[in-house]
Protein backbone atom coordinates (compact mmCIF):
# COMPACT_ATOMS: atom_id res chain seq x y z
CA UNK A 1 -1.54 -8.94 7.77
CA UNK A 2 -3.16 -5.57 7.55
CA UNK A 3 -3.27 -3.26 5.01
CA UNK A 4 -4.00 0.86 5.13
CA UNK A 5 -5.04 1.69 1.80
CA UNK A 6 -4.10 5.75 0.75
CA UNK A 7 -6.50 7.74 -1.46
CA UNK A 8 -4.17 7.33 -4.48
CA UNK A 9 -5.02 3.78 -4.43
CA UNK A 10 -8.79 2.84 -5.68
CA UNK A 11 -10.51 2.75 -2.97
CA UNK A 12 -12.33 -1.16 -4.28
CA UNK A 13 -8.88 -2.43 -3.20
CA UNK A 14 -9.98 -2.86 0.60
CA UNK A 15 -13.15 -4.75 -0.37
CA UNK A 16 -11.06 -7.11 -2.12
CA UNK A 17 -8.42 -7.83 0.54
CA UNK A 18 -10.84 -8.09 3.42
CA UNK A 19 -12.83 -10.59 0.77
CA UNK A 20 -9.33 -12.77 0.94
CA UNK A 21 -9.63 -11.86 4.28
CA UNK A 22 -7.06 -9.42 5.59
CA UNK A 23 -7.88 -6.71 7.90
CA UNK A 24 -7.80 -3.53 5.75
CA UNK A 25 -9.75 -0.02 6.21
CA UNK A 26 -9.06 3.24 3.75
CA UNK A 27 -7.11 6.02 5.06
CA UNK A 28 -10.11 8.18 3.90
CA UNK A 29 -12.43 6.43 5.88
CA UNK A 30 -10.73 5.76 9.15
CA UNK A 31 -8.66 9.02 9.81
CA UNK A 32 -10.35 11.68 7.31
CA UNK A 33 -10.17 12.87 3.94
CA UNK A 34 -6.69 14.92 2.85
CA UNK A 35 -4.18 13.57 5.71
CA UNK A 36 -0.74 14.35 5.02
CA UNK A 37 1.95 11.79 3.81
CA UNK A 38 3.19 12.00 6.67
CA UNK A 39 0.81 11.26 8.97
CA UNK A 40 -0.94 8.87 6.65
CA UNK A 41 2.56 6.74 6.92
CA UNK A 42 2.50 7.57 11.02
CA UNK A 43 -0.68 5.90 11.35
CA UNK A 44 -0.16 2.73 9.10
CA UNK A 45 3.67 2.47 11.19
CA UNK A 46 1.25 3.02 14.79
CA UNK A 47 -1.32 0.46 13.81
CA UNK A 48 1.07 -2.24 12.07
CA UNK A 49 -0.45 -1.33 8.55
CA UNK A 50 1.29 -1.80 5.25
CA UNK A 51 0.39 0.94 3.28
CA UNK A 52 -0.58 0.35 -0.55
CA UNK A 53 -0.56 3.71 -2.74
CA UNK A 54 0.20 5.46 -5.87
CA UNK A 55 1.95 7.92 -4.62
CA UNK A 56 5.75 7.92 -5.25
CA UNK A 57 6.48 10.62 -2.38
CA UNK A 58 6.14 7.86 0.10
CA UNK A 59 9.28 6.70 -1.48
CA UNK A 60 10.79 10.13 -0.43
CA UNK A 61 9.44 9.57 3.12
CA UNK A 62 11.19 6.42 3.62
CA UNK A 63 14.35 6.51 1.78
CA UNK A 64 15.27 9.95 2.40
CA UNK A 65 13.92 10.98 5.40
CA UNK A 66 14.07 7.56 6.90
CA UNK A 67 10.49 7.26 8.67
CA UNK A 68 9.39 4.24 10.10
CA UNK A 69 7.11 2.55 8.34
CA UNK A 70 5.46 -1.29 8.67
CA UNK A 71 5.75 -1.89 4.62
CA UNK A 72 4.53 0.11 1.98
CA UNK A 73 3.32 -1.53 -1.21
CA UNK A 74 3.61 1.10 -4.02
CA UNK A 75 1.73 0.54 -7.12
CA UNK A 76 3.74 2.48 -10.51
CA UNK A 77 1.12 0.97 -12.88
CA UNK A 78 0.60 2.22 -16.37
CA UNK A 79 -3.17 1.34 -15.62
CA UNK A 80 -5.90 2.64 -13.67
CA UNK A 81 -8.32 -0.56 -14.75
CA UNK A 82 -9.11 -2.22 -11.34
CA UNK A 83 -8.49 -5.89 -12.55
CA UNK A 84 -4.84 -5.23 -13.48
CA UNK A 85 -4.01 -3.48 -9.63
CA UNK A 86 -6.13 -6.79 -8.31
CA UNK A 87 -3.97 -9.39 -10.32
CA UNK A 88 -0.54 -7.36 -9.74
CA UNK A 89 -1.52 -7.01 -5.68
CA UNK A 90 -2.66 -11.11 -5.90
CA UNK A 91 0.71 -11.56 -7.21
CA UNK A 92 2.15 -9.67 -4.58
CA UNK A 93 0.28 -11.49 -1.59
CA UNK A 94 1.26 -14.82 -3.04
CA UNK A 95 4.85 -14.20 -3.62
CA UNK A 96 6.02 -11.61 -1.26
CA UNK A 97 4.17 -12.45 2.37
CA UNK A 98 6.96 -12.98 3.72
CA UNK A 99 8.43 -9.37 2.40
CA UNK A 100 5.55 -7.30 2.93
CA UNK A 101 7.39 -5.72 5.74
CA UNK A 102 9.49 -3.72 3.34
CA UNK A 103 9.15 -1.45 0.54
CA UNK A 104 7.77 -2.68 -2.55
CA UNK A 105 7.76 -1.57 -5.77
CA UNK A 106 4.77 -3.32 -8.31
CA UNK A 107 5.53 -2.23 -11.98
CA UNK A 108 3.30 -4.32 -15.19
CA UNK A 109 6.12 -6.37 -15.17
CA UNK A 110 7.67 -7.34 -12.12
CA UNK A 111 8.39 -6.52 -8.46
CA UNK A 112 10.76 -5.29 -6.17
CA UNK A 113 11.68 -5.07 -2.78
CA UNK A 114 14.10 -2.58 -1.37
C-alpha cells in the first residue's frame, strides 16, 4: 500500500509507515507546500495513494462532490500527541487493510468506514 500524507497530518507519520515499510512521501515534500484539496486528493487518486489527514473538507470532496479518490484515512483525534495518531493508524493497518480503499474515519474510540 501507499500512503500520501497531507500537511494537516504530522509530518513523523511517513517515517513511521515507511519504517513498517509502506511506500509513503508528504504532500509537502513531493508536490510543494500549500496545494489545494483538490489537487492534493488528484494526486494521491493519480499515484494510487491513500491519503491520511486532519482535514475534514476532504470529506466534502468525496461525499459531496464525488471525486475519485484511492482511500482517504481521516484522523478526528482529540490529540495532537504523536503516539496516540501512531497507535490509532497501527490499529487501522492491522484491522482495516483490506478497507483502506475507502473512506475512513479514526475517532479515540473506534473506526469507520463509509
Amino acid at each position: 500500500m501507499m500512503f500520501l500524507v497531507d500537511e494537516s497530518a504530522d509530518a513523523r507519520i511517513v517515517a513511521h509507515l515507511i519504517a513498517l515499510g509502506y511506500d509513503a512521501i508528504l504532500v509537502a515534500r513531493s508536490h510543494g507546500p500549500g496545494l489545494a484539496d483538490e489537487k492534493v486528493l488528484a494526486v494521491a487518486h493519480a499515484e494510487g495513494r491513500a491519503l491520511i489527514t486532519d482535514d475534514r473538507d476532504f470529506g466534502e470532496l468525496v461525499f459531496r462532490q464525488q471525486r475519485p479518490h484511492a482511500g482517504v484515512i481521516f484522523f478526528r483525534l482529540g490529540t495532537t500527541v504523536l503516539a496516540d495518531r501512531i497507535e490509532r493508524l497501527n490499529h487501522v493497518l492491522t484491522h482495516y487493510a483490506d478497507q483502506l480503499d475507502q473512506f475512513i474515519v479514526v475517532t479515540d474510540r473506534r473506526v469507520r468506514v463509509r
